[in-house]
C-alpha atoms as a PDB file:
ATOM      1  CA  UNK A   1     -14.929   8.062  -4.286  1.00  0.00           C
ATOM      2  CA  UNK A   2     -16.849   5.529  -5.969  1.00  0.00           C
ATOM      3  CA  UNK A   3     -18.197   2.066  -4.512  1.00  0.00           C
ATOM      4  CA  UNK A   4     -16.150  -1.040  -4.985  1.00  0.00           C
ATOM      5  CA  UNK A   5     -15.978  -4.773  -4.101  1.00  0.00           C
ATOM      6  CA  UNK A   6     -15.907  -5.944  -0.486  1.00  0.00           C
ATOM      7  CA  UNK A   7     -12.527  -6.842   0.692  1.00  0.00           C
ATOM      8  CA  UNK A   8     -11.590  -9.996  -0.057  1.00  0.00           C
ATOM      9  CA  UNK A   9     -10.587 -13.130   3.099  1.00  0.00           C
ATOM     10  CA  UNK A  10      -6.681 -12.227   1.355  1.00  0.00           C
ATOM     11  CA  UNK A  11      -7.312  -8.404   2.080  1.00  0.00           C
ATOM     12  CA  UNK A  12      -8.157  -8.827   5.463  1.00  0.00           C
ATOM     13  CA  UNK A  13      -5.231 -10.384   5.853  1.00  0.00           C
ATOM     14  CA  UNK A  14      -3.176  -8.628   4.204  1.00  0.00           C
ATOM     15  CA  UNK A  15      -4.672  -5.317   6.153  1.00  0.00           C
ATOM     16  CA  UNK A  16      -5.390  -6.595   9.068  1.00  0.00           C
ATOM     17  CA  UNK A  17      -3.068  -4.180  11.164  1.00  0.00           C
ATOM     18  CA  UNK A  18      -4.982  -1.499   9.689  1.00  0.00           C
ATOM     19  CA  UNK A  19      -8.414  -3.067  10.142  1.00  0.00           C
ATOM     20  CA  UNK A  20      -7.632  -3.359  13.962  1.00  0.00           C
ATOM     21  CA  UNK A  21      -7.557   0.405  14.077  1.00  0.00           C
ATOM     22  CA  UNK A  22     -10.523   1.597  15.695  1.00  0.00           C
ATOM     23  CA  UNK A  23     -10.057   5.148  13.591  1.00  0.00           C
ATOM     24  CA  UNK A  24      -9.593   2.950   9.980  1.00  0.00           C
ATOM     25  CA  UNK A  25     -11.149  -0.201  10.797  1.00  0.00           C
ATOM     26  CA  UNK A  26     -13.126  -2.250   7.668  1.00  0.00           C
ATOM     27  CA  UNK A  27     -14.630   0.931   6.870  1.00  0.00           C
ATOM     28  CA  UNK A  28     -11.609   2.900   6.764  1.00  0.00           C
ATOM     29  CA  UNK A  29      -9.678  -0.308   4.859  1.00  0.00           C
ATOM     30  CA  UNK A  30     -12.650  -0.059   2.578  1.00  0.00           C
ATOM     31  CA  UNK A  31     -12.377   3.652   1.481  1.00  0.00           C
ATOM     32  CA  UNK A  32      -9.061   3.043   0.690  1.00  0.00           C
ATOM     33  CA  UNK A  33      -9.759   0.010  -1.711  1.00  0.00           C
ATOM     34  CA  UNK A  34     -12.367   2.619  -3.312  1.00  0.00           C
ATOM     35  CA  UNK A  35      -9.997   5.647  -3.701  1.00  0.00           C
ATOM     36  CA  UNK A  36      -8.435   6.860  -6.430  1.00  0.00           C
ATOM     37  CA  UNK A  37      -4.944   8.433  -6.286  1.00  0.00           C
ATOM     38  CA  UNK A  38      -2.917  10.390  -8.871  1.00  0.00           C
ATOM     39  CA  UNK A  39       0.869  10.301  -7.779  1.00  0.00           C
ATOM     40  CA  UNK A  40       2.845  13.600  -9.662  1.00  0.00           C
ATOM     41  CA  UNK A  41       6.351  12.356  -9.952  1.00  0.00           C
ATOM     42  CA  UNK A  42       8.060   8.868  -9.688  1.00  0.00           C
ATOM     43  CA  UNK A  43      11.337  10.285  -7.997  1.00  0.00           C
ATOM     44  CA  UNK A  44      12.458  10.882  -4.395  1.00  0.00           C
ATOM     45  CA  UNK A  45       9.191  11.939  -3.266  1.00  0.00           C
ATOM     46  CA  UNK A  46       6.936   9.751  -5.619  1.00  0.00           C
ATOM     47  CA  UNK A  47       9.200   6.670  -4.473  1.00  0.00           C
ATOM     48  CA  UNK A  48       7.715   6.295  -1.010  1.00  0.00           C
ATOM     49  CA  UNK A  49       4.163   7.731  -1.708  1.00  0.00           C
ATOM     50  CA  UNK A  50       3.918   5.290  -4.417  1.00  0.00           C
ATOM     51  CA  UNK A  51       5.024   2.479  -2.168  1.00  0.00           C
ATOM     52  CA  UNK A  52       3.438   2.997   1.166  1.00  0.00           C
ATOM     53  CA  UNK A  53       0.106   4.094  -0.999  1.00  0.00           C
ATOM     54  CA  UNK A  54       0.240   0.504  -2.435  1.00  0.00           C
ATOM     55  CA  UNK A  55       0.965  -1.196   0.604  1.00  0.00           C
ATOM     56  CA  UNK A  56      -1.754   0.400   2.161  1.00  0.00           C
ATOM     57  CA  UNK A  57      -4.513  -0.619  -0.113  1.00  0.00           C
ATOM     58  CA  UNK A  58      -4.799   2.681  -2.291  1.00  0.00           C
ATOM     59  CA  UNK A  59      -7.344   0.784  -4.593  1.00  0.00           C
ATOM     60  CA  UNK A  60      -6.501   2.438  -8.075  1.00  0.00           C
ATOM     61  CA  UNK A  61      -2.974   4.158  -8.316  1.00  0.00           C
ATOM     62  CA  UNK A  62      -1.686   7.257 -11.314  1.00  0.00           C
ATOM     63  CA  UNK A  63       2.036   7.716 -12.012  1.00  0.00           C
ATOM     64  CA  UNK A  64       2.740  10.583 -13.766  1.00  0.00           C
ATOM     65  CA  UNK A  65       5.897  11.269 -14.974  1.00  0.00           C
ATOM     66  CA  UNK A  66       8.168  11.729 -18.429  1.00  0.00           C
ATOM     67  CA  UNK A  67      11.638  10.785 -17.530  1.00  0.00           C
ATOM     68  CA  UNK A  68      13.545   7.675 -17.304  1.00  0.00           C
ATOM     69  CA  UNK A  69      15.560   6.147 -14.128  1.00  0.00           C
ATOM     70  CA  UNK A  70      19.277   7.277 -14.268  1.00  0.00           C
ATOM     71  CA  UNK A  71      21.957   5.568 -12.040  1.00  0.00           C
ATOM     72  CA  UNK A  72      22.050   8.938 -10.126  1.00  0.00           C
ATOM     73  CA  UNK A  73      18.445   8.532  -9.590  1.00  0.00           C
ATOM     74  CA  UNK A  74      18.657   5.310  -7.032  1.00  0.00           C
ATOM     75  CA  UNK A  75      20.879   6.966  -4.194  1.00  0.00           C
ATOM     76  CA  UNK A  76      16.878   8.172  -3.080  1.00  0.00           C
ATOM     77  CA  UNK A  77      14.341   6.774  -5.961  1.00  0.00           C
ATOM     78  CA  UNK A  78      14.160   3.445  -3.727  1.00  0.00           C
ATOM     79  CA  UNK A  79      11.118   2.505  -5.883  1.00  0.00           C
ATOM     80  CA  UNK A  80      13.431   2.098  -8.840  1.00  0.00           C
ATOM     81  CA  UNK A  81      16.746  -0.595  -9.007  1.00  0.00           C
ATOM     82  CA  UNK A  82      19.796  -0.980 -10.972  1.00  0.00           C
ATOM     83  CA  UNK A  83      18.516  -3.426 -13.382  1.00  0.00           C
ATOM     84  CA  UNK A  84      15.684  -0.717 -14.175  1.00  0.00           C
ATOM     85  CA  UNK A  85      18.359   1.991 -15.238  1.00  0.00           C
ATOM     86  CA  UNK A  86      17.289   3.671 -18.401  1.00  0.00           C
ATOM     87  CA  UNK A  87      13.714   2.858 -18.007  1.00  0.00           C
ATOM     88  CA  UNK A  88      10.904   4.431 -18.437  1.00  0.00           C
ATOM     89  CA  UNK A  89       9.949   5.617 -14.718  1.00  0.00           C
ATOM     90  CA  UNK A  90       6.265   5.188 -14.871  1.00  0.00           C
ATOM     91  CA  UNK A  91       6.868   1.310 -16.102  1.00  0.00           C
ATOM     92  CA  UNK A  92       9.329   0.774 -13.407  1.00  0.00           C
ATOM     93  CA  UNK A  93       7.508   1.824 -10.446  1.00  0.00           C
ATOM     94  CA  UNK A  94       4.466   0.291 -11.800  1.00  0.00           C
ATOM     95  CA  UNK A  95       6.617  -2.748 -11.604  1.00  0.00           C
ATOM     96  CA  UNK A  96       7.689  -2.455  -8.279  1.00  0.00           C
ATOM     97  CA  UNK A  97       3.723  -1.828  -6.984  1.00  0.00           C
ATOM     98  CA  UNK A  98       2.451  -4.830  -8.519  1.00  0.00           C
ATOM     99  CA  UNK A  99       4.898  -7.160  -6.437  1.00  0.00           C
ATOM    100  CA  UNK A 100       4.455  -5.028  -3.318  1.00  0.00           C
ATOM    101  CA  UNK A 101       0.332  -5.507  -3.667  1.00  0.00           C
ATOM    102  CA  UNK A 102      -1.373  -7.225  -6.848  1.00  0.00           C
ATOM    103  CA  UNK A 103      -4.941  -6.165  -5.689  1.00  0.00           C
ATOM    104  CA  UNK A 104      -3.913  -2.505  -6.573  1.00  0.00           C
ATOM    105  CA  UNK A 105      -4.479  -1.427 -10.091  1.00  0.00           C
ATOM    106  CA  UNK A 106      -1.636   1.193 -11.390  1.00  0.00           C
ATOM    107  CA  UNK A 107      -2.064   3.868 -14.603  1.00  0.00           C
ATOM    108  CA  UNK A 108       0.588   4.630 -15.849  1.00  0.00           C
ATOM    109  CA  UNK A 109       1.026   8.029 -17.401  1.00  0.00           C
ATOM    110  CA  UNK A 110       3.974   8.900 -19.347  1.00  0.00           C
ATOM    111  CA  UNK A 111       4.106  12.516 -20.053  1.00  0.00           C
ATOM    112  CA  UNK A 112       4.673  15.511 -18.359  1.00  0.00           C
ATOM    113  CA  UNK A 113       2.231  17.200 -16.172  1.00  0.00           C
ATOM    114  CA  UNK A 114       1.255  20.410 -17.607  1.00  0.00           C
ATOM    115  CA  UNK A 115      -1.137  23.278 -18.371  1.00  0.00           C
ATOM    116  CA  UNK A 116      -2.777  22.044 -21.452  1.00  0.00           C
ATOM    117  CA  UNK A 117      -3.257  18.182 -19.882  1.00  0.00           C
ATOM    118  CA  UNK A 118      -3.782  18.798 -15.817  1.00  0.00           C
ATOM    119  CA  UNK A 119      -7.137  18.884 -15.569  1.00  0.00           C
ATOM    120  CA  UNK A 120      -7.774  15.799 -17.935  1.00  0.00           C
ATOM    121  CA  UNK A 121      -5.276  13.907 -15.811  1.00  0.00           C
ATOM    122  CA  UNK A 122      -6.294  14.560 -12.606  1.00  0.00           C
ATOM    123  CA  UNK A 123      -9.927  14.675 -13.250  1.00  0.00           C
ATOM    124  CA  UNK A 124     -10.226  11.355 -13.199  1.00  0.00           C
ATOM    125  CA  UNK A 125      -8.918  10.951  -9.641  1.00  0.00           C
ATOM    126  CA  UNK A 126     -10.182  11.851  -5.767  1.00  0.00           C
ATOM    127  CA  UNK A 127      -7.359  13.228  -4.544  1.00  0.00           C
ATOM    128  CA  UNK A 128      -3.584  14.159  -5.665  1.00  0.00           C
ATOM    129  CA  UNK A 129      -0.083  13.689  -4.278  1.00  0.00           C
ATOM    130  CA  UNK A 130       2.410  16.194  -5.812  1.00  0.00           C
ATOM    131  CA  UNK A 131       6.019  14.883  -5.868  1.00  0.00           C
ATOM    132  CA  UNK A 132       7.395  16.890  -8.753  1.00  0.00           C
ATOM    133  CA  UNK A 133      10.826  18.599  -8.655  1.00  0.00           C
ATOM    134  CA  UNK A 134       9.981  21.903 -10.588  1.00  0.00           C
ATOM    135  CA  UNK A 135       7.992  24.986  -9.275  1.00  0.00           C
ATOM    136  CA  UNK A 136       6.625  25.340 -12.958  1.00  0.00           C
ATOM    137  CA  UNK A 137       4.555  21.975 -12.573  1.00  0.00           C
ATOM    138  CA  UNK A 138       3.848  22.297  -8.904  1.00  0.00           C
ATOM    139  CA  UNK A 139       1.859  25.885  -9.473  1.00  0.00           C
ATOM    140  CA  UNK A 140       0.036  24.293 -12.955  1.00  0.00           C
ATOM    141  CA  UNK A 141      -0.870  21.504 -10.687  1.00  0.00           C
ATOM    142  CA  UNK A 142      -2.412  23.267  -7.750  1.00  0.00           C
ATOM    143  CA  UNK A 143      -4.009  25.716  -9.814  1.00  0.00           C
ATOM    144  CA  UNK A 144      -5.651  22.625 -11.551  1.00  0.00           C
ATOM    145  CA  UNK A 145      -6.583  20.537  -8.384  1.00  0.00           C
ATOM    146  CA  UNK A 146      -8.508  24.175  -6.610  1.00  0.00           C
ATOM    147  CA  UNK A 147     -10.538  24.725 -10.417  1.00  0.00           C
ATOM    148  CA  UNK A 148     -11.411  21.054 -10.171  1.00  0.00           C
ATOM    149  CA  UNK A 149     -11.793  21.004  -5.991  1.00  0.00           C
ATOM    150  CA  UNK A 150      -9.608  18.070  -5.858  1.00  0.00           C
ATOM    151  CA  UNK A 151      -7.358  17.938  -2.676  1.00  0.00           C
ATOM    152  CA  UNK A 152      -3.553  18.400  -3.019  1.00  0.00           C
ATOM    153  CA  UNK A 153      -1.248  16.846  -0.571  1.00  0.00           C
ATOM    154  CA  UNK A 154       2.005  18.537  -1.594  1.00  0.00           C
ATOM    155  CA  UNK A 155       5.689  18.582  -0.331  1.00  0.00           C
ATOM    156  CA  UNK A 156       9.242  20.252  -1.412  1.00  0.00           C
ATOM    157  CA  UNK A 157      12.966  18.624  -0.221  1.00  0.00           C
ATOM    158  CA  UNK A 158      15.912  21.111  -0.448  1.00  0.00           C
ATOM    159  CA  UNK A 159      19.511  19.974   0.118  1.00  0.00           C
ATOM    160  CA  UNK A 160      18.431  18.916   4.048  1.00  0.00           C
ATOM    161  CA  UNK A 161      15.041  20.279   4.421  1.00  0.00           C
ATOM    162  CA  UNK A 162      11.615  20.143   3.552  1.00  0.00           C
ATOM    163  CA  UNK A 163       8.105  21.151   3.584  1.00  0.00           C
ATOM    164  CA  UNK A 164       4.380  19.778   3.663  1.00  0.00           C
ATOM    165  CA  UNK A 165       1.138  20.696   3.438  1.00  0.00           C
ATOM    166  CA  UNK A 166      -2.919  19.092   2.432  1.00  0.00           C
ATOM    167  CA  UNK A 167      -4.763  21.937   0.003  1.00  0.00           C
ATOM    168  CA  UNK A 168      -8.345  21.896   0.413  1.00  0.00           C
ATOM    169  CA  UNK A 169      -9.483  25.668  -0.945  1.00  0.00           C
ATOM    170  CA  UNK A 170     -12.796  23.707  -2.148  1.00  0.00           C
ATOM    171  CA  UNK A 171     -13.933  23.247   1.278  1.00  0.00           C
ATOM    172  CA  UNK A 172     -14.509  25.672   4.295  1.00  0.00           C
ATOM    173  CA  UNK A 173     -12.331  25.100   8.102  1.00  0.00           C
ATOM    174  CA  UNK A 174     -14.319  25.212  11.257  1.00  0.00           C
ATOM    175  CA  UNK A 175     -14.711  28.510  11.374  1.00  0.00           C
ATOM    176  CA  UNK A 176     -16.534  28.864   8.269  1.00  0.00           C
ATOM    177  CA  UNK A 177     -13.659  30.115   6.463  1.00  0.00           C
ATOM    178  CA  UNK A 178     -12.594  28.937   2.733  1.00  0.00           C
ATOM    179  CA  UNK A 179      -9.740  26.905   3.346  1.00  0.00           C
ATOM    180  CA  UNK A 180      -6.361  28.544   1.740  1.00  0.00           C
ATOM    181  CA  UNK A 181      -4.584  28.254  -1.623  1.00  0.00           C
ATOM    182  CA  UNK A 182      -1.003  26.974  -2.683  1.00  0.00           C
ATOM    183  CA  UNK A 183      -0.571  30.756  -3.682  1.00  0.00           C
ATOM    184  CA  UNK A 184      -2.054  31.703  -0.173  1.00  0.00           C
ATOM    185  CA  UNK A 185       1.572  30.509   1.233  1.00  0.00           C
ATOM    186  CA  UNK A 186       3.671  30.662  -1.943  1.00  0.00           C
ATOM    187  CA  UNK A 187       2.010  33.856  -4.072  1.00  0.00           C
ATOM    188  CA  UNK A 188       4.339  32.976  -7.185  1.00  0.00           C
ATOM    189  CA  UNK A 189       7.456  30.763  -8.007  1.00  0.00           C
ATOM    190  CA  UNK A 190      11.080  32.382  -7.379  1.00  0.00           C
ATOM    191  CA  UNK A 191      12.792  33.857 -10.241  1.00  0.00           C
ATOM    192  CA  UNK A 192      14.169  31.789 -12.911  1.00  0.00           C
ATOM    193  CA  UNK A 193      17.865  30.853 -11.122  1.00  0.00           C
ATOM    194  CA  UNK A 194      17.947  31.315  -7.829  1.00  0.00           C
ATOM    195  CA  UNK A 195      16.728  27.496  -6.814  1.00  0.00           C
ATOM    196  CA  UNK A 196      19.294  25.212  -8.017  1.00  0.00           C
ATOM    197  CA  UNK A 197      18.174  22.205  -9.267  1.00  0.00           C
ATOM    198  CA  UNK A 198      18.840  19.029  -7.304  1.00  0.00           C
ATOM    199  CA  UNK A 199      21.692  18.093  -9.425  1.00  0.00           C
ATOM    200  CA  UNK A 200      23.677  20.846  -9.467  1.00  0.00           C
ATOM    201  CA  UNK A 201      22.738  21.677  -5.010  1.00  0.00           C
ATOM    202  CA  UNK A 202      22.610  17.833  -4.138  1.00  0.00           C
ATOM    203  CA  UNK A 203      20.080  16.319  -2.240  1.00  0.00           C
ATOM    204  CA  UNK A 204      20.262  14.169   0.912  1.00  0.00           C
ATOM    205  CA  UNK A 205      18.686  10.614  -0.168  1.00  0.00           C
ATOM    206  CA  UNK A 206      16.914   9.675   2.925  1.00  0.00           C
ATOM    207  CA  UNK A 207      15.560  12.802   3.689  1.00  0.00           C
ATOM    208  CA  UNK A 208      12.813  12.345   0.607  1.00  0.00           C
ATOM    209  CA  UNK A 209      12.097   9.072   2.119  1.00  0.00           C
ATOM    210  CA  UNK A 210      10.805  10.973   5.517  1.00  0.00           C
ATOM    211  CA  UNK A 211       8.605  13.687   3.853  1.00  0.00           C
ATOM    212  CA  UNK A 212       7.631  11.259   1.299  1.00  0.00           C
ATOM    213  CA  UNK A 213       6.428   8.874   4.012  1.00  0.00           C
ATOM    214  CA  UNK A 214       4.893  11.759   5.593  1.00  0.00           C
ATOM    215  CA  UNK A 215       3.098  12.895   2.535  1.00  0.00           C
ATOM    216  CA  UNK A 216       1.411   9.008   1.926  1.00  0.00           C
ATOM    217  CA  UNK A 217       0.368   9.230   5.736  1.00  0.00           C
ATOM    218  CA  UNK A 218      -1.786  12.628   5.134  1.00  0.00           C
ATOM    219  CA  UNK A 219      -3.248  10.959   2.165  1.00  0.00           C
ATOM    220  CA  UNK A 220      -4.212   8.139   4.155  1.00  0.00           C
ATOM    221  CA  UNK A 221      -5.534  10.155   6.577  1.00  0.00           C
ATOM    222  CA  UNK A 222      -7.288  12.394   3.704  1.00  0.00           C
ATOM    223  CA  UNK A 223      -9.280   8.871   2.365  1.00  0.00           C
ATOM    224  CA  UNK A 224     -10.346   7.322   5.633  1.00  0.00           C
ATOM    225  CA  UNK A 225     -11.047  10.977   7.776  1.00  0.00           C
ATOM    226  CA  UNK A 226      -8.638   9.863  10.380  1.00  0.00           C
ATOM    227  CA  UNK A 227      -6.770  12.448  12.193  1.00  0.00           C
ATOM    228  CA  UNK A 228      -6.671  16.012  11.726  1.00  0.00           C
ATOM    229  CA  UNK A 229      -5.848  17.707   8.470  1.00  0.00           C
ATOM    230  CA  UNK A 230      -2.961  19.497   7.366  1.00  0.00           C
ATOM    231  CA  UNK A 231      -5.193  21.639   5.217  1.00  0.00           C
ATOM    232  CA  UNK A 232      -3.550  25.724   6.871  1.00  0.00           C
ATOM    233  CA  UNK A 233      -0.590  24.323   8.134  1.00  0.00           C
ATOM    234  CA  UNK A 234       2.754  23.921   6.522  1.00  0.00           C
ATOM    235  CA  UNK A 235       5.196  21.730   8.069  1.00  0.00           C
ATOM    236  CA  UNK A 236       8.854  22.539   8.132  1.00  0.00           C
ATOM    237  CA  UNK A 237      11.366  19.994   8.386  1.00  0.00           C
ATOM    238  CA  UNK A 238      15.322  20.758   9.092  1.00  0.00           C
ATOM    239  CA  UNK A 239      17.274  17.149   8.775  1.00  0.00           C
ATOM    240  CA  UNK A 240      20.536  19.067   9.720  1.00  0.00           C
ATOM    241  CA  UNK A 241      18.466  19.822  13.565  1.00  0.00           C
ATOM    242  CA  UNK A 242      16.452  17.160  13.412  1.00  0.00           C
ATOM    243  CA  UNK A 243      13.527  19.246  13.995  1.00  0.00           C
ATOM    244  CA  UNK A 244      10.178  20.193  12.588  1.00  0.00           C
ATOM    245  CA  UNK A 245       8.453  23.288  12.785  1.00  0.00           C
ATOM    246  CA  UNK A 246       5.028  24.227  11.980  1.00  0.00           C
ATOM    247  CA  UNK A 247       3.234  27.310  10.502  1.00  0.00           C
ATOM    248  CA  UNK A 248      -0.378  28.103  10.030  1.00  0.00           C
ATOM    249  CA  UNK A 249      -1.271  30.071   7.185  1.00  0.00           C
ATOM    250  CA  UNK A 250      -4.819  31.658   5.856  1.00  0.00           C
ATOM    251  CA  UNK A 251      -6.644  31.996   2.795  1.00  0.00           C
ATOM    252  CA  UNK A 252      -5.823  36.067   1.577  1.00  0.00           C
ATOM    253  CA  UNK A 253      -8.791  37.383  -0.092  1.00  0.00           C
ATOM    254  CA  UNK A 254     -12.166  35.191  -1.479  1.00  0.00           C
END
């Protein structure tokens, strides 16, 4: 991450609730303002990492994404609004960061994530959020982010569940170990068919709002070295129990 201006008397304000924070603090505040975030996916997950990045101070913010907002899209894309329908995602949310925090600057990229352009993307960022909604771009983009040691923070919503997890397979655990891949816990997509897309299975709206959330707060925690990292641990989340499970996992092979 890259030095930047001192926060302004209007950012200390503005982020004072963090700044009181003994584990964030000015420091913290001030890694934030420095960071650089790429953001895969403007959708249900994308919606509140977008937001909550932005509110927090995320100094310079990348949207990704191709599509356009569809009326079907706002029942969990709370980024996005009616008057936004047929829009171009990227300039929408964009939109919608500005007014939540002008200090933050926003790139907009409108195109899809894929293998001939993920490492130019995200090579110009510290750290990546994945919230795409197709195991094709998910795999290209962790593949990408372990060539380029960039840290993933990636999560999945089914119908009423969900998953997270932080990949870090640059960088070695306590123990010495190389921290595991995306393919350490998921070896290879499942076959062409047998996930149905969200709108043909459905999707609980608020449920992307609670990993998404969850997903900004490990990238938070990922920028200021607050907390511990889910780097080896997948988090499982069933809305229908209202309960979360987690699982550690290891790095198979060098």
């Amino acid at each position: 991450m890259t030095g930047t201006d001192p926060l302004t008397g209007e950012e200390l304000e503005r982020y004072a609730r963090h700044i009181v924070l003994a584990e964030i603090g000015g420091p913290g505040q001030q890694k934030l303002k420095s960071a650089r975030v790429l953001v895969v996916g403007a959708g249900g997950l994308g919606a509140p990492v977008l937001q909550y990045l932005a509110a927090a101070g995320v100094g310079t913010i990348g949207i990704v994404d191709d599509d356009t907002v569809a009326l079907s899209n706002l029942q969990r894309q709370v980024i996005h609004d009616t008057d936004r329908v047929g829009e171009s995602k990227v300039v929408s949310a964009a939109s919608s960061l500005v007014r939540i925090n002008p200090h933050v600057r926003v790139i907009g990229h409108e195109e899809r994530l894929n293998a001939g352009n993920a490492e130019e993307l995200i090579s110009g960022y510290d750290l990546v959020a994945d919230g795409c909604d197709n195991f094709e771009t998910r795999y290209v983009l962790a593949d990408a982010c372990e060539k380029l040691e960039k840290t993933l923070v990636t999560a999945a919503v089914g119908r009423f569940d969900g998953t997270l997890t932080t990949l870090k397979p640059h960088q070695s655990g306590a123990d010495g170990q190389r921290l595991p891949r995306y393919r350490d816990i998921f070896p290879s997509p499942p076959p062409a068919g047998t996930v149905p897309a969200c709108a043909e299975a459905g999707i609980l709206g608020a449920l992307t709002g609670v990993l998404g959330s969850m997903q900004a707060l490990e990238v938070i925690k990922e920028i200021t070295g607050t907390g511990e990292s889910l780097a080896g641990r997948l988090i499982m989340y069933d809305a229908m129990a209202a309960r979360f499970e987690t699982i550690r996992y290891r790095r198979q092979g060098n």
